[in-house]
C-alpha atoms as a PDB file:
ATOM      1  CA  UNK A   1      88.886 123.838 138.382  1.00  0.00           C
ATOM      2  CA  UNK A   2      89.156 122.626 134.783  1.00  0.00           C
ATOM      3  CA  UNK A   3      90.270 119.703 133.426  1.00  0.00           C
ATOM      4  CA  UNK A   4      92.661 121.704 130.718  1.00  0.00           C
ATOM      5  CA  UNK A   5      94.616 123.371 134.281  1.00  0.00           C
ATOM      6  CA  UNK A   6      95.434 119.469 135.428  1.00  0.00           C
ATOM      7  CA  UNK A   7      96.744 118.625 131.223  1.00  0.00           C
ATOM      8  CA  UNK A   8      98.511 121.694 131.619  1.00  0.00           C
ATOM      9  CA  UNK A   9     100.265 121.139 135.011  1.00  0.00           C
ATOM     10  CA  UNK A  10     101.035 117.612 133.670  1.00  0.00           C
ATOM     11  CA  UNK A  11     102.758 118.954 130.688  1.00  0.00           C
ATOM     12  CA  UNK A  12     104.716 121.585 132.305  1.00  0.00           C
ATOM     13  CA  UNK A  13     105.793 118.750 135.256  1.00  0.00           C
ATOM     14  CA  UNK A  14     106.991 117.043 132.395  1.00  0.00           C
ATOM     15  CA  UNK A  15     108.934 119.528 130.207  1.00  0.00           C
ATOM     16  CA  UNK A  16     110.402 121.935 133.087  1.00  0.00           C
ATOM     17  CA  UNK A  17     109.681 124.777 131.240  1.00  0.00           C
ATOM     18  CA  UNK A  18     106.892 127.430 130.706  1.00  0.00           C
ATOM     19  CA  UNK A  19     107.597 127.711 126.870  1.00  0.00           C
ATOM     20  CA  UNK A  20     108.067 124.294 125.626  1.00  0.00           C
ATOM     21  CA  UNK A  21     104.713 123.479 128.007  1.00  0.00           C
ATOM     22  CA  UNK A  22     102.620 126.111 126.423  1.00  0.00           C
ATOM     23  CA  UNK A  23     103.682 124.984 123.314  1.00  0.00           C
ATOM     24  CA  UNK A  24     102.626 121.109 123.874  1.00  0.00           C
ATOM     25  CA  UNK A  25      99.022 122.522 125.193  1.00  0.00           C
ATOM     26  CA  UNK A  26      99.158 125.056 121.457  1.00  0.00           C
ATOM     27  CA  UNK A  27      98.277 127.690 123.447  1.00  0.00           C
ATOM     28  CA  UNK A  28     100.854 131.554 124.310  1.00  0.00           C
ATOM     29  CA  UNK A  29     103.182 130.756 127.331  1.00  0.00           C
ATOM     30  CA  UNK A  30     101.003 133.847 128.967  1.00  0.00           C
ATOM     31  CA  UNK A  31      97.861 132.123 128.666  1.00  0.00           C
ATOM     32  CA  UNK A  32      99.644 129.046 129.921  1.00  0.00           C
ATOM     33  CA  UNK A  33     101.544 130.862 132.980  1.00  0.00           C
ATOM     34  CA  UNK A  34      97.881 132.221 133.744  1.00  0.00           C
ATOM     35  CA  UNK A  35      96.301 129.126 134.025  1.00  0.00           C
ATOM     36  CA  UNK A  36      98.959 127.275 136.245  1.00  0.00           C
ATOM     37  CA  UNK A  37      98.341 130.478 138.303  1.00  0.00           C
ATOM     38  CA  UNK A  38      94.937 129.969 138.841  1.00  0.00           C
ATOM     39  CA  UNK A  39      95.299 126.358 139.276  1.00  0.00           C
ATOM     40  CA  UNK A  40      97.514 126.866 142.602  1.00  0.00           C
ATOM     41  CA  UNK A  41      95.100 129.759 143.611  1.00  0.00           C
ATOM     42  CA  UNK A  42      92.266 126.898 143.226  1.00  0.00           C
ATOM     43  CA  UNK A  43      94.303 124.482 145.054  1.00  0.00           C
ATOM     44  CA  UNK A  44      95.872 127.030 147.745  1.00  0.00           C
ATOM     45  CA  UNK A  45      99.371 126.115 147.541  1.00  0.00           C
ATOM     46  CA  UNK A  46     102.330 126.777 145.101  1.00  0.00           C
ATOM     47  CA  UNK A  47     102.859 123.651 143.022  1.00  0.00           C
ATOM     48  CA  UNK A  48     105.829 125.050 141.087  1.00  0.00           C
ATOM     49  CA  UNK A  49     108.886 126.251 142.194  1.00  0.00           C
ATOM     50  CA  UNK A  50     109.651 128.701 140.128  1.00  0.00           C
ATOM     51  CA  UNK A  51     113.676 129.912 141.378  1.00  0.00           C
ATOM     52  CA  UNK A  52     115.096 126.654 140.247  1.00  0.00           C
ATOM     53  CA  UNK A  53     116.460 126.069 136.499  1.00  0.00           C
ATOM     54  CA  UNK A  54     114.982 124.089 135.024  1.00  0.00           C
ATOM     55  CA  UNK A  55     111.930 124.417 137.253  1.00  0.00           C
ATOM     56  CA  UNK A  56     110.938 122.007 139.491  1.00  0.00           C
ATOM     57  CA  UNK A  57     107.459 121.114 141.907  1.00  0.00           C
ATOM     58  CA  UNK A  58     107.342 121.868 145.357  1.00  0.00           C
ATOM     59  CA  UNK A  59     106.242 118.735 147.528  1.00  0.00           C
ATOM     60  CA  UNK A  60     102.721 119.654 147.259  1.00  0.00           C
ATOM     61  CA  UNK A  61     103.303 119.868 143.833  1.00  0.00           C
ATOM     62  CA  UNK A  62     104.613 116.449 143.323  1.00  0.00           C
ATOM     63  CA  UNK A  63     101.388 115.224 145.521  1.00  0.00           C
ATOM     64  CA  UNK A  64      99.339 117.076 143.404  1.00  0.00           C
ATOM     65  CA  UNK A  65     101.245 115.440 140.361  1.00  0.00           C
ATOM     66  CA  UNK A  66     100.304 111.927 141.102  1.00  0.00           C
ATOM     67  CA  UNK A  67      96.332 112.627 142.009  1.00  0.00           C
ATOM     68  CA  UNK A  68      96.244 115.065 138.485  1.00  0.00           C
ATOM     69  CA  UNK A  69      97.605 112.210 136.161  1.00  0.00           C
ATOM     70  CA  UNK A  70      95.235 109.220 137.888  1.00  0.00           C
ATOM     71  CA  UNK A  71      92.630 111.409 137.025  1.00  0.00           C
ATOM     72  CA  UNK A  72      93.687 112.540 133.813  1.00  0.00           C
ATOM     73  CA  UNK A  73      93.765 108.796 132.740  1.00  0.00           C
ATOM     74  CA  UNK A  74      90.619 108.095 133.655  1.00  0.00           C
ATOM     75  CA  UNK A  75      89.367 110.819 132.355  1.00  0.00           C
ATOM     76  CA  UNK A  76      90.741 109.352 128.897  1.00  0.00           C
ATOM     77  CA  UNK A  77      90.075 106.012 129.602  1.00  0.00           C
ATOM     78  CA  UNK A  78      86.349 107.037 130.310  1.00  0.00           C
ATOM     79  CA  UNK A  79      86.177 109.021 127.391  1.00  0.00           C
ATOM     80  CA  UNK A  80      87.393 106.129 125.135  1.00  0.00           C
ATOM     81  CA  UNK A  81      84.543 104.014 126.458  1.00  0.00           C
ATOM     82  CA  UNK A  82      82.186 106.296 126.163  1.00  0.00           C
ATOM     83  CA  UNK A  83      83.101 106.724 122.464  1.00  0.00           C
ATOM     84  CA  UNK A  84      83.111 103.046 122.096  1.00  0.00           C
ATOM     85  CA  UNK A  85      79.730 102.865 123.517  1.00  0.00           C
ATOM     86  CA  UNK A  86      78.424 105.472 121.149  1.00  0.00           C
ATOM     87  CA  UNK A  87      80.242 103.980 118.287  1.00  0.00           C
ATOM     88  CA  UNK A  88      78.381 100.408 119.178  1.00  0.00           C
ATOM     89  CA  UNK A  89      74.831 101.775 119.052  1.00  0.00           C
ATOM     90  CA  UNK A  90      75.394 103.575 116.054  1.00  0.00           C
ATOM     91  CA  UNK A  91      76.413 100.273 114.172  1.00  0.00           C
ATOM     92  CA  UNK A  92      73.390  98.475 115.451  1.00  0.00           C
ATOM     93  CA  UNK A  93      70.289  98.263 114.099  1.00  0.00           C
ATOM     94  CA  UNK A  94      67.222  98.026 116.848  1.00  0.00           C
ATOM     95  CA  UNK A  95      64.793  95.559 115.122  1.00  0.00           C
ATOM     96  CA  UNK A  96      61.632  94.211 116.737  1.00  0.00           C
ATOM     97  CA  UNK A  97      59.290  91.804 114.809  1.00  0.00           C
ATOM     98  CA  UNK A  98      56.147  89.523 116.769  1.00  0.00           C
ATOM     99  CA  UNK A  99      56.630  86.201 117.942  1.00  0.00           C
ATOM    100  CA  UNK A 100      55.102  83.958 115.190  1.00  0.00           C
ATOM    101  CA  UNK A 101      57.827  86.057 112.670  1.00  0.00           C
ATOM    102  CA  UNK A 102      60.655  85.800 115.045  1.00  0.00           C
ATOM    103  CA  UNK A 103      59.779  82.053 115.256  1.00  0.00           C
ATOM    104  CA  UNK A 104      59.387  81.588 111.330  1.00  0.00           C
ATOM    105  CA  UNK A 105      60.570  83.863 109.071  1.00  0.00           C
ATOM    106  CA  UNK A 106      63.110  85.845 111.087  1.00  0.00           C
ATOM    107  CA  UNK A 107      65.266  82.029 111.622  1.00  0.00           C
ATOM    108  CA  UNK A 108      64.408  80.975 108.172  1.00  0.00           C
ATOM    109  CA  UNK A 109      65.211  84.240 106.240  1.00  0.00           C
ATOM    110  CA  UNK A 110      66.591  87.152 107.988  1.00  0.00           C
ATOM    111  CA  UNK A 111      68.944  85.462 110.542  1.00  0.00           C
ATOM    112  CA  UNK A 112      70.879  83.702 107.482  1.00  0.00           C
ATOM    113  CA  UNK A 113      70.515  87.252 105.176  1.00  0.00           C
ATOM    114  CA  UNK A 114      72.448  88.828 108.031  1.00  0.00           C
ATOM    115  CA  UNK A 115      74.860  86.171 108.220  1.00  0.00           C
ATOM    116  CA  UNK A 116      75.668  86.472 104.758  1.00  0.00           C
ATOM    117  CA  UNK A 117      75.715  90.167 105.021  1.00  0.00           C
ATOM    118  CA  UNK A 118      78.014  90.487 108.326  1.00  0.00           C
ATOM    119  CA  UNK A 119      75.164  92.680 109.985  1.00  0.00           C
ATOM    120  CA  UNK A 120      74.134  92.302 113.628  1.00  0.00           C
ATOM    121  CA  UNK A 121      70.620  92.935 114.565  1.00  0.00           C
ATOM    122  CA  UNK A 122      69.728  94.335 118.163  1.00  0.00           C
ATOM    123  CA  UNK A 123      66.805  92.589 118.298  1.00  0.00           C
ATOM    124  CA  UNK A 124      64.338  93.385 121.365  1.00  0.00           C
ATOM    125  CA  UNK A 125      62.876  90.251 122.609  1.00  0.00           C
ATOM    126  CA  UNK A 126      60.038  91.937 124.199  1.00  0.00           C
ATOM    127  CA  UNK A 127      58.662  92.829 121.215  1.00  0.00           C
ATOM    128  CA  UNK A 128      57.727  89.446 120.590  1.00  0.00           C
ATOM    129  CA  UNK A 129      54.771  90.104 123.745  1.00  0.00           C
ATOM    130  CA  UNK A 130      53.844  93.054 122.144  1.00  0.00           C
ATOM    131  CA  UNK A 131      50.212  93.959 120.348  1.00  0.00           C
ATOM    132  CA  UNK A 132      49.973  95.939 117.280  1.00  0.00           C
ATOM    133  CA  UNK A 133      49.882  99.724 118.574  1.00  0.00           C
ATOM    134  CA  UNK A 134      52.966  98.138 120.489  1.00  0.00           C
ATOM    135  CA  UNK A 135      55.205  98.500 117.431  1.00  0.00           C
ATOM    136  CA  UNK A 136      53.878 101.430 116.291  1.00  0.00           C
ATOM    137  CA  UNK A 137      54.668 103.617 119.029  1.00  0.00           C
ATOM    138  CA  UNK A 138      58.247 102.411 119.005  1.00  0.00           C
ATOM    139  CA  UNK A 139      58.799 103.339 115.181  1.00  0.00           C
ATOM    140  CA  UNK A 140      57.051 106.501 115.693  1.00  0.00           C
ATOM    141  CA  UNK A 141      58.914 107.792 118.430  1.00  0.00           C
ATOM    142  CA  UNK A 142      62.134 106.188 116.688  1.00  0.00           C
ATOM    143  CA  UNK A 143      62.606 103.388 119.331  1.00  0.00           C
ATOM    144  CA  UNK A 144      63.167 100.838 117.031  1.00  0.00           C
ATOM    145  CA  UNK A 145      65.144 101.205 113.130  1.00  0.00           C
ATOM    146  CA  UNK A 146      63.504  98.270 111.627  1.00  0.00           C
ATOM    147  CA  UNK A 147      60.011  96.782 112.269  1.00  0.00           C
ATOM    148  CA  UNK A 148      58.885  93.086 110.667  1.00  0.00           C
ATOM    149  CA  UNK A 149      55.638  92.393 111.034  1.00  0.00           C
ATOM    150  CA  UNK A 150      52.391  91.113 109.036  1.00  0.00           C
ATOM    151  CA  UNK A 151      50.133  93.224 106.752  1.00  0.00           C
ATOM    152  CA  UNK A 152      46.900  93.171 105.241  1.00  0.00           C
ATOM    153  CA  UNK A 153      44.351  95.882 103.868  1.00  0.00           C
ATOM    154  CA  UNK A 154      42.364  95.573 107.510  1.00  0.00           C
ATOM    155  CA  UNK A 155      45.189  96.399 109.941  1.00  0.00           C
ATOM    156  CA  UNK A 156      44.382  99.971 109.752  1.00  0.00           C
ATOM    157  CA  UNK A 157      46.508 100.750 112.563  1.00  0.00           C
ATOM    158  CA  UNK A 158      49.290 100.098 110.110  1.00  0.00           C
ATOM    159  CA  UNK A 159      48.171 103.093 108.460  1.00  0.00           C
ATOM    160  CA  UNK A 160      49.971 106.024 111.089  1.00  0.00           C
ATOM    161  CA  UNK A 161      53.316 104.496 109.044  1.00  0.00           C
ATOM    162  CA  UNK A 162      51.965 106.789 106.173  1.00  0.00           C
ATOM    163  CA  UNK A 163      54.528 107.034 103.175  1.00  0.00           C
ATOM    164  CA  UNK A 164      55.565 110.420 103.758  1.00  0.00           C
ATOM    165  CA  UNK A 165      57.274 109.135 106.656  1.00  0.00           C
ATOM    166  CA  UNK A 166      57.999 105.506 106.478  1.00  0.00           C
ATOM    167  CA  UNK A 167      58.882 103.269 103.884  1.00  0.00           C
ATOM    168  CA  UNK A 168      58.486  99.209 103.491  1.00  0.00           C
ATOM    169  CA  UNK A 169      59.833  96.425 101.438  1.00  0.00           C
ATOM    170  CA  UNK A 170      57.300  93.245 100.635  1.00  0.00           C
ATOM    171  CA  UNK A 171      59.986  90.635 101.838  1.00  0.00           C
ATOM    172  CA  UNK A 172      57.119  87.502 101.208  1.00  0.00           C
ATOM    173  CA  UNK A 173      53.749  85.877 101.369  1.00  0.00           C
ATOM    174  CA  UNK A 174      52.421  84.172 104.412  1.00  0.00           C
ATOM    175  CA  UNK A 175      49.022  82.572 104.547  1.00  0.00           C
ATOM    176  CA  UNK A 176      46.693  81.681 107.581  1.00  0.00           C
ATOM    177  CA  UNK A 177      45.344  78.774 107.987  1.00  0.00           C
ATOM    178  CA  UNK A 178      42.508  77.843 109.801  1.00  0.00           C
ATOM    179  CA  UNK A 179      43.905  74.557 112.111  1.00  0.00           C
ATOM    180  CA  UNK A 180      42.267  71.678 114.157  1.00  0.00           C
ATOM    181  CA  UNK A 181      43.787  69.111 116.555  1.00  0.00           C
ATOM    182  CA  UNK A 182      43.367  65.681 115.254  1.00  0.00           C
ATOM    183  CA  UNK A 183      41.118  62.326 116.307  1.00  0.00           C
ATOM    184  CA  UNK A 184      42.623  58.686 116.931  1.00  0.00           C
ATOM    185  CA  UNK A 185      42.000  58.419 112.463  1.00  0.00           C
ATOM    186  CA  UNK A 186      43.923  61.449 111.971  1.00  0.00           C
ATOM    187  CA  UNK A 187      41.265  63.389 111.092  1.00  0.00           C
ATOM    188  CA  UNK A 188      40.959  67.292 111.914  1.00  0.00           C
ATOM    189  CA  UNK A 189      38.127  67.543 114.956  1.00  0.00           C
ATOM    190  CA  UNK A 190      36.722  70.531 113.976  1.00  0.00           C
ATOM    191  CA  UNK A 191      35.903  71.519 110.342  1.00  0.00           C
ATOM    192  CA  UNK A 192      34.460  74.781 109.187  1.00  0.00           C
ATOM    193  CA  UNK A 193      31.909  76.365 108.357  1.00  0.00           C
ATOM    194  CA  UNK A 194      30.485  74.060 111.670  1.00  0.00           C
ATOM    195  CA  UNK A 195      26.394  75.234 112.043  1.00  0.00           C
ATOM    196  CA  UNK A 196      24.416  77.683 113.945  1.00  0.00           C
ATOM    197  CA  UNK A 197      23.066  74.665 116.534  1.00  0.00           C
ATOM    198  CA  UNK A 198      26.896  74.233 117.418  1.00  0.00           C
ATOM    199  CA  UNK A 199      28.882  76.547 116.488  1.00  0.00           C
ATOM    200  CA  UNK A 200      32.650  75.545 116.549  1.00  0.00           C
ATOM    201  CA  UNK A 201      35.198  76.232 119.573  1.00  0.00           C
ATOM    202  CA  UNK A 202      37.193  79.649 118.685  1.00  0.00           C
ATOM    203  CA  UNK A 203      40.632  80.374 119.566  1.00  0.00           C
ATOM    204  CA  UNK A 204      40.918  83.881 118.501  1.00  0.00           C
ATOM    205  CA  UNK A 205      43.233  86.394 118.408  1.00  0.00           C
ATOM    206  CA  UNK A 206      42.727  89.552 120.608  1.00  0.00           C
ATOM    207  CA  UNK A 207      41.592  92.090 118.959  1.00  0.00           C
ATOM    208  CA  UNK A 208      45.221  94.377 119.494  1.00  0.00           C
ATOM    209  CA  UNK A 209      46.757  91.635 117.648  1.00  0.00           C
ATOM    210  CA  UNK A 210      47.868  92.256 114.874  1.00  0.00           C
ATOM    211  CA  UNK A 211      45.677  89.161 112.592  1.00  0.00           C
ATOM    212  CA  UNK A 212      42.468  89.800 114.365  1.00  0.00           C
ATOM    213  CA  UNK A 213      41.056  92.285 111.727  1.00  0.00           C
ATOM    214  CA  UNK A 214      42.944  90.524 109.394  1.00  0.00           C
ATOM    215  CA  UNK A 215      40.762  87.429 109.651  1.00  0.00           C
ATOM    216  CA  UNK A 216      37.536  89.026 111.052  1.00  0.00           C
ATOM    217  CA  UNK A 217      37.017  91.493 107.568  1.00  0.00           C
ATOM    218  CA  UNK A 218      38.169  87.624 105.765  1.00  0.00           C
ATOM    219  CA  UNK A 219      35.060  86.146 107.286  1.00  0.00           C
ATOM    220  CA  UNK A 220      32.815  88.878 106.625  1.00  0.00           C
ATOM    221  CA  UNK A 221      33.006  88.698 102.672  1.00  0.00           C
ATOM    222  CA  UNK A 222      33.202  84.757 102.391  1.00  0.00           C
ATOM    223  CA  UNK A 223      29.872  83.813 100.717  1.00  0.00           C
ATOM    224  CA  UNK A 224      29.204  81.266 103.704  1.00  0.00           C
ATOM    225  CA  UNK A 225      28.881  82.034 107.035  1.00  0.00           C
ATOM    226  CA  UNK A 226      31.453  80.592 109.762  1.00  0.00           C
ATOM    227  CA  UNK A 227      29.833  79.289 112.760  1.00  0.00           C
ATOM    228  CA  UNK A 228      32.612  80.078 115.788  1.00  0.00           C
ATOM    229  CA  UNK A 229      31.982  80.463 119.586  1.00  0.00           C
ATOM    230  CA  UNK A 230      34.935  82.278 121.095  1.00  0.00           C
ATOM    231  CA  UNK A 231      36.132  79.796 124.009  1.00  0.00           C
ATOM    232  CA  UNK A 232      39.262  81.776 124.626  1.00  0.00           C
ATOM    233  CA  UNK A 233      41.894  84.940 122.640  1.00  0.00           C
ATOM    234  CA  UNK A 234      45.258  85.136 122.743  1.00  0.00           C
ATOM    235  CA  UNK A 235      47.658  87.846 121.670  1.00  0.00           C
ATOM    236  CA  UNK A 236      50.422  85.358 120.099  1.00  0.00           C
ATOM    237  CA  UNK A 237      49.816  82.604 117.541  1.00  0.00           C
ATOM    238  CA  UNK A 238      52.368  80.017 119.529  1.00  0.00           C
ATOM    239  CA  UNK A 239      49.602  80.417 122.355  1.00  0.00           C
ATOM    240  CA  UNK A 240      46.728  79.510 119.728  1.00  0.00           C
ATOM    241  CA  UNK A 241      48.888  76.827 118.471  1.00  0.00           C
ATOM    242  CA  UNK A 242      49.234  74.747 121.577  1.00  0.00           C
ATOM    243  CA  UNK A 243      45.637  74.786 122.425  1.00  0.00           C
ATOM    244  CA  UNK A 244      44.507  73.938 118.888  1.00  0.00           C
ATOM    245  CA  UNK A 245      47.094  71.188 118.568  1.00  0.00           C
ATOM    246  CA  UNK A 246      45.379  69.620 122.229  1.00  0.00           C
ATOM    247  CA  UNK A 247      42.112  70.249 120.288  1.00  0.00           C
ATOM    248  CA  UNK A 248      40.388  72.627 122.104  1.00  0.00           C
ATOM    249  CA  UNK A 249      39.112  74.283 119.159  1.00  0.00           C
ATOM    250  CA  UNK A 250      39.800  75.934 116.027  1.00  0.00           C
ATOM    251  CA  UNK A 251      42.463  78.596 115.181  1.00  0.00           C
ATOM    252  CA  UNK A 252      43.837  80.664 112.019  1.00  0.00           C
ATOM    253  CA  UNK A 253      47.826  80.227 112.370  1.00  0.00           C
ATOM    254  CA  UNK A 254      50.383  80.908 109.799  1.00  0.00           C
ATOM    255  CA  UNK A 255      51.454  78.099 107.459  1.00  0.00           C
ATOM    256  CA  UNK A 256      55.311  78.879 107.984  1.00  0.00           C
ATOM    257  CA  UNK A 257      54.418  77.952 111.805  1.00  0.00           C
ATOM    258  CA  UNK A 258      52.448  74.741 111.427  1.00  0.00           C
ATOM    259  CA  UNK A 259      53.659  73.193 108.377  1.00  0.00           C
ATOM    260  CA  UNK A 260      56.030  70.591 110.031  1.00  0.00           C
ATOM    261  CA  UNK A 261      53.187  70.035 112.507  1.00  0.00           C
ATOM    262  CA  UNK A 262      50.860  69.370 109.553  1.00  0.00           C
ATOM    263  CA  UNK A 263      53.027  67.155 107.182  1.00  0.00           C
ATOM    264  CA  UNK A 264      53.672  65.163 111.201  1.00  0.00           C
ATOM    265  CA  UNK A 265      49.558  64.755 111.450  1.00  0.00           C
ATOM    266  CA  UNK A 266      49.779  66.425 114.645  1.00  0.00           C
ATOM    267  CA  UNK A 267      47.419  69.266 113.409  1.00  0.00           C
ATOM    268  CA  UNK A 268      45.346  69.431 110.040  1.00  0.00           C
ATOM    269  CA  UNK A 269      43.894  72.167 107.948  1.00  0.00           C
ATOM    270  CA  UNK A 270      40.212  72.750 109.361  1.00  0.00           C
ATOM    271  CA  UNK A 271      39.380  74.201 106.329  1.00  0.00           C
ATOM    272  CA  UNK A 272      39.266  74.681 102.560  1.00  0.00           C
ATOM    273  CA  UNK A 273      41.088  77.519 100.528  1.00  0.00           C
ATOM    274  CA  UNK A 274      38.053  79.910 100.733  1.00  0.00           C
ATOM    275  CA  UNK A 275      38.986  80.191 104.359  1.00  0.00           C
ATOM    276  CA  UNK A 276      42.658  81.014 104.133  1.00  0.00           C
ATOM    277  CA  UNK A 277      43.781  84.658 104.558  1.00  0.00           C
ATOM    278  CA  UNK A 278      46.148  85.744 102.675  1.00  0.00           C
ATOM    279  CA  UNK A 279      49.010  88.215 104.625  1.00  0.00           C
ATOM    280  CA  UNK A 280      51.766  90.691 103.467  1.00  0.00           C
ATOM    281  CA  UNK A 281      55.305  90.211 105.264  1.00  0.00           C
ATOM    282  CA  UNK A 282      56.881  93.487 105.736  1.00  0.00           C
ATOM    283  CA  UNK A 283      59.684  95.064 106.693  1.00  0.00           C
ATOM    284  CA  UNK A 284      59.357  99.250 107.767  1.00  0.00           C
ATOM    285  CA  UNK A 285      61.892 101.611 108.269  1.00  0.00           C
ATOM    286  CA  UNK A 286      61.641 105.448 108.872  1.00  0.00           C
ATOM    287  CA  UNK A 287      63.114 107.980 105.823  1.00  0.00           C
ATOM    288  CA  UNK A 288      64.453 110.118 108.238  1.00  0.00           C
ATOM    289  CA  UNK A 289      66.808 107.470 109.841  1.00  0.00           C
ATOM    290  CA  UNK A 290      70.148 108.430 108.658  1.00  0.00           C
ATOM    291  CA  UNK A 291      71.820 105.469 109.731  1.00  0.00           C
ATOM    292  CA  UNK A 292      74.607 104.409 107.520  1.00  0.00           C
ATOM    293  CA  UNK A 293      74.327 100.592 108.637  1.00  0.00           C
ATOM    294  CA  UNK A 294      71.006 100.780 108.489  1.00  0.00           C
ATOM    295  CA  UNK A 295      70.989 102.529 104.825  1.00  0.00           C
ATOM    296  CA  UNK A 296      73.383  99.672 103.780  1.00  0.00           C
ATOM    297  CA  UNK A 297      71.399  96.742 104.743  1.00  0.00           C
ATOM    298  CA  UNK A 298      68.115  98.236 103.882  1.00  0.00           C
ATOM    299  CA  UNK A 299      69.546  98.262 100.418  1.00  0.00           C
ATOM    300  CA  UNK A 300      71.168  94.892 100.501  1.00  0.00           C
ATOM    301  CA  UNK A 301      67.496  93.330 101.327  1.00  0.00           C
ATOM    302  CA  UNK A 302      66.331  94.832  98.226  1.00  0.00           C
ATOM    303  CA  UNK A 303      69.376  93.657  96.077  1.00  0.00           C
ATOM    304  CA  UNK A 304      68.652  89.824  97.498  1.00  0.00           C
ATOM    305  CA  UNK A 305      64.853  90.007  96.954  1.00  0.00           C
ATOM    306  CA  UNK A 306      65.100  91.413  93.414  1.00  0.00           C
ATOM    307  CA  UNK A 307      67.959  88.453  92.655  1.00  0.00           C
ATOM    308  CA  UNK A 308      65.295  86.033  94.137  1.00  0.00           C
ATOM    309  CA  UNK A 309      63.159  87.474  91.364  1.00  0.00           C
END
């Protein structure tokens, strides 16, 4: 049976007549008188009784009548949702960024940039537990529209977003810092470069994060050594935070995440300049991603940077 037979039979149960029917449904009244045809031979029974003037339905065909328009409307109803549905993902943009980013710069900056621009992000919160390759895979298998995340020269797995197929705005700086949980005299407890005898408590980052190779090819081309013993890693820089704040050891952390804690004396800079790494913030998108909301605000970012100057 199909579905046009049950819009046909409701049409003709509503006009009386063959010809005004076929008309309704734009298609010959003997196309249309063939269909209702096979519609009774599909249901067994005669539905229309076809001696009276105007026409009328025989009892099983006002039976039939009643089932054919409930489903009808859901049929429509369904169809409308369906279309709704469709209509919602295409307006949304799937964004994923890490967790230090989502705690900084996504609040600070993006969340107000959308605000201004009347754009919702979709934003998937897992991605804030995700490492590095992580976000890859979901821009390369087009998972995700929009990808924030660090860069620097070392994060080579950065480099499978090749320009041929991806594209990325420089949204800002970021810088991290290497941090130390503070004495009774406010004073950071571990300093760097520390010495070989005792080398200083690490808190690194695992090495799918994405700032482990940033900081690790840092350290390799500073003119002094740094003298760290890796106590524990951890994939997210919140994680690093809280341990380095209860002094545990050392950590590199980004300044847009411990700058309130700093100015508060709650943590202090473990470190002079010659240790800080300096970090890209970017924002990806694929070329072939044709969508329009996502073509609009792509462009809208680069229209507020370039006003910023």
């Amino acid at each position: 049976m199909e579905i046009r037979w049950l819009e046909d039979f409701i049409a003709l149960a509503r006009t009386r007549h063959f010809s005004r029917a076929a008309d309704e449904q734009n298609v010959t009244q003997p196309t249309f008188s063939r269909r209702i045809k096979l519609l009774e031979e599909e249901m067994k029974v005669t539905l229309v009784d076809r001696n009276t003037l105007p026409l009328s339905l025989t009892p099983a065909g006002e039976i039939f009548l009643q089932s054919a328009e409930l489903i009808a409307r859901q049929l429509r109803e369904t169809k409308a949702r369906c279309l709704q549905i469709k209509e919602d993902e295409q307006s949304q943009i799937r964004f994923v960024t890490t967790q230090s980013l989502f705690l900084g710069y996504y609040r600070d900056v993006i969340a107000p940039l959308c605000d201004e621009l009347g754009v919702e992000l979709d934003t998937n919160m897992k991605s804030s537990a995700w490492s590095g390759g992580d976000f890859i895979n979901a821009m390369t298998s087009n998972e995700s529209d929009l990808m924030m995340c660090f860069w620097h020269p070392a994060m080579h797995f950065l480099n499978d977003l090749d320009d041929s197929q991806f594209e990325f705005i420089t949204l800002s700086r970021e810088v991290l810092i290497p941090c130390s949980g503070v004495n009774n005299f406010g004073q950071p407890i571990h300093t760097l470069p520390g010495n070989r005898k005792q080398p200083l408590p690490y808190i690194s980052y695992d090495e799918t994060a994405f700032m482990a190779p940033a900081i690790q090819h840092h350290l390799q081309r500073q003119p002094e050594s740094a003298h760290l013993q890796v106590l524990t890693s951890n994939l997210h820089s919140a994680s690093i935070k809280a341990m380095v704040k209860e002094g545990y050891g050392i950590g590199w952390l980004p300044e847009r995440l411990v700058k309130e804690s700093i100015t508060f004396n709650k943590i202090a800079v473990a470190g002079e300049a010659m240790w800080h790494v300096p970090l890209d913030i970017r924002l990806y998108r694929s070329r072939d991603n044709s969508n329009p909301h996502l073509l609009k605000f792509w462009q809208n970012v680069r229209t507020a940077l370039a006003r910023q100057g």
